[in-house]
Protein backbone atom coordinates (compact mmCIF):
# COMPACT_ATOMS: atom_id res chain seq x y z
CA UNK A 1 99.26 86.73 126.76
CA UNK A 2 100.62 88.22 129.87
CA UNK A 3 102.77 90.82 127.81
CA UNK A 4 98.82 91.56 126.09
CA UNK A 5 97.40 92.10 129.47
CA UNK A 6 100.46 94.09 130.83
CA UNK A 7 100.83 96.36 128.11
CA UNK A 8 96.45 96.91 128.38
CA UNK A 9 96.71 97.60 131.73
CA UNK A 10 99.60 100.38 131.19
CA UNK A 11 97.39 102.28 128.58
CA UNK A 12 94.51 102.08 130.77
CA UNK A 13 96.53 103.31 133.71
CA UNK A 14 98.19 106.03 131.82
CA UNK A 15 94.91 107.37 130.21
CA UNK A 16 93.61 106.97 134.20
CA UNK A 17 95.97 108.89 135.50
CA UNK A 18 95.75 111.96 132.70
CA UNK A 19 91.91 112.29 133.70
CA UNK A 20 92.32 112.60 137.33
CA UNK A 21 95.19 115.14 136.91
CA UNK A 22 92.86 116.97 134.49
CA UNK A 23 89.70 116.22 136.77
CA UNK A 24 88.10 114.18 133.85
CA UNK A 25 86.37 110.79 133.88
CA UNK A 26 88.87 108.61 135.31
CA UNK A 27 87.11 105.39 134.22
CA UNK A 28 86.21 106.82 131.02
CA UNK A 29 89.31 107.83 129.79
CA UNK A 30 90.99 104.99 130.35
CA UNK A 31 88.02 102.61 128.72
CA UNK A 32 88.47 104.93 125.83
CA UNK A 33 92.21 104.61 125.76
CA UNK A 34 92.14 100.86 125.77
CA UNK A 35 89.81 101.23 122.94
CA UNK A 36 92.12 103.21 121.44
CA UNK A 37 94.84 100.63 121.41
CA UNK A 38 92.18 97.94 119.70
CA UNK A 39 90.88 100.08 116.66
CA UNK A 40 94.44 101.01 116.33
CA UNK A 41 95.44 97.23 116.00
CA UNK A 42 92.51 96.71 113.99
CA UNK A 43 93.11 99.09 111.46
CA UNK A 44 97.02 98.13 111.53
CA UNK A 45 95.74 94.44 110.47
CA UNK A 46 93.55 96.12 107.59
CA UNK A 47 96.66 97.32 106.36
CA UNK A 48 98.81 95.17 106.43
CA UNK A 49 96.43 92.53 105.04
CA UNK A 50 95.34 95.12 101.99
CA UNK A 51 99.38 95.82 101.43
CA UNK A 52 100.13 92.26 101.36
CA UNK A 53 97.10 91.39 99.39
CA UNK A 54 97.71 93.88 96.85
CA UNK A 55 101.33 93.74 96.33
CA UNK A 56 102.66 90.30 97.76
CA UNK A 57 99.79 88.00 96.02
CA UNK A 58 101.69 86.66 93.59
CA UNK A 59 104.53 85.40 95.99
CA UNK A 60 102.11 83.87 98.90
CA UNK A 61 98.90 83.36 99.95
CA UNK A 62 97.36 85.42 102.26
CA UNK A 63 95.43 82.68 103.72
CA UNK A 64 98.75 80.45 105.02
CA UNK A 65 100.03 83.33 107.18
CA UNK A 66 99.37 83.03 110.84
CA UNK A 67 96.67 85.11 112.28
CA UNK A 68 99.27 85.27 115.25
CA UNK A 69 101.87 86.87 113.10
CA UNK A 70 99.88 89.69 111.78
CA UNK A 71 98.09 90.64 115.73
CA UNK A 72 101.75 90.70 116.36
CA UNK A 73 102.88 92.69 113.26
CA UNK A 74 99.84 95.43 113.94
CA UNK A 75 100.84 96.07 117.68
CA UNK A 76 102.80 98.76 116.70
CA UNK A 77 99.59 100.25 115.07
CA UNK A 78 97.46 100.04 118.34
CA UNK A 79 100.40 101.85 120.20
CA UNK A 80 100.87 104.64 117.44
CA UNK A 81 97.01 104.74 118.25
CA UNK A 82 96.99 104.84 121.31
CA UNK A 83 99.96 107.39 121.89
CA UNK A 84 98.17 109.72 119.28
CA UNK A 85 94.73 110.03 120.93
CA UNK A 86 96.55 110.66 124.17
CA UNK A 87 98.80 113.20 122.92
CA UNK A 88 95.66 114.91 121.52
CA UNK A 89 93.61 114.40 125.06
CA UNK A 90 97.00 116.18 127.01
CA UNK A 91 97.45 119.00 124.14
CA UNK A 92 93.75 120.10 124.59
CA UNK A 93 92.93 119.86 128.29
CA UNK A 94 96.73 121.85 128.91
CA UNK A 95 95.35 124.69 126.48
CA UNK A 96 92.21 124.86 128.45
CA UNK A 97 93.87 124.80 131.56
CA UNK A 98 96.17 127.29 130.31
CA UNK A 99 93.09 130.16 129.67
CA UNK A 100 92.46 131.74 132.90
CA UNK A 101 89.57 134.36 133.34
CA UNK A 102 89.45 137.22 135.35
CA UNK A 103 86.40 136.66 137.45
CA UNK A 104 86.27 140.44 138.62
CA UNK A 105 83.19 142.12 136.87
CA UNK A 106 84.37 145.60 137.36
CA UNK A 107 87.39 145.16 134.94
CA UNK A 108 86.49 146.15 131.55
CA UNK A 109 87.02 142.61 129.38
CA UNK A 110 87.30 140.78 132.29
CA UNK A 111 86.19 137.55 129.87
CA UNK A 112 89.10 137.98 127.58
């Protein structure tokens, strides 16, 4: 549980930390990022239950394996999530950092 909480706080620092560099939302950014980290477990878990349903049926049942084991199994999931989304928040606000606009209006295509 403390690893949980450690590892939440981290994203939600990181994802803090990106905004304010980028003058974003701080707190926004790093609610989102969090979120980010859940809907990736989530959708890890629909995996690998689906997979396992699917394919490994006939030498288990799904319903003996620990709900424990699989929130475990689909951390990696959340992180690949999470990693992703932030990756994709850094690549865009860099490219609009990098356009810079000539503000003089007596320069022909000053806005280009």
């Amino acid at each position: 549980m403390i690893i949980g909480l450690f590892l939440i706080w981290s994203i939600g620092r990181a994802f803090f930390k990106l905004a304010k560099e980028r003058e974003k939302n701080k707190w926004l950014f790093a609610v989102l990022g969090v979120l980010s980290y859940y809907v990736g477990t989530v959708v890890g878990a629909f995996i690998i239950f689906v997979v396992s349903d699917l394919f490994l049926s006939s030498y288990y049942n799904i319903e003996s394996v620990d709900e424990n084991l699989i929130g475990l199994i689909a951390i990696p999931f959340g992180v690949l999530a999470c990693w992703g989304f932030y990756r994709i928040l850094e690549k865009n606000w860099k490219t609009n950092d990098d356009e810079t606009y000539i503000k003089d209006d007596t320069i022909l295509d000053a806005n280009l």
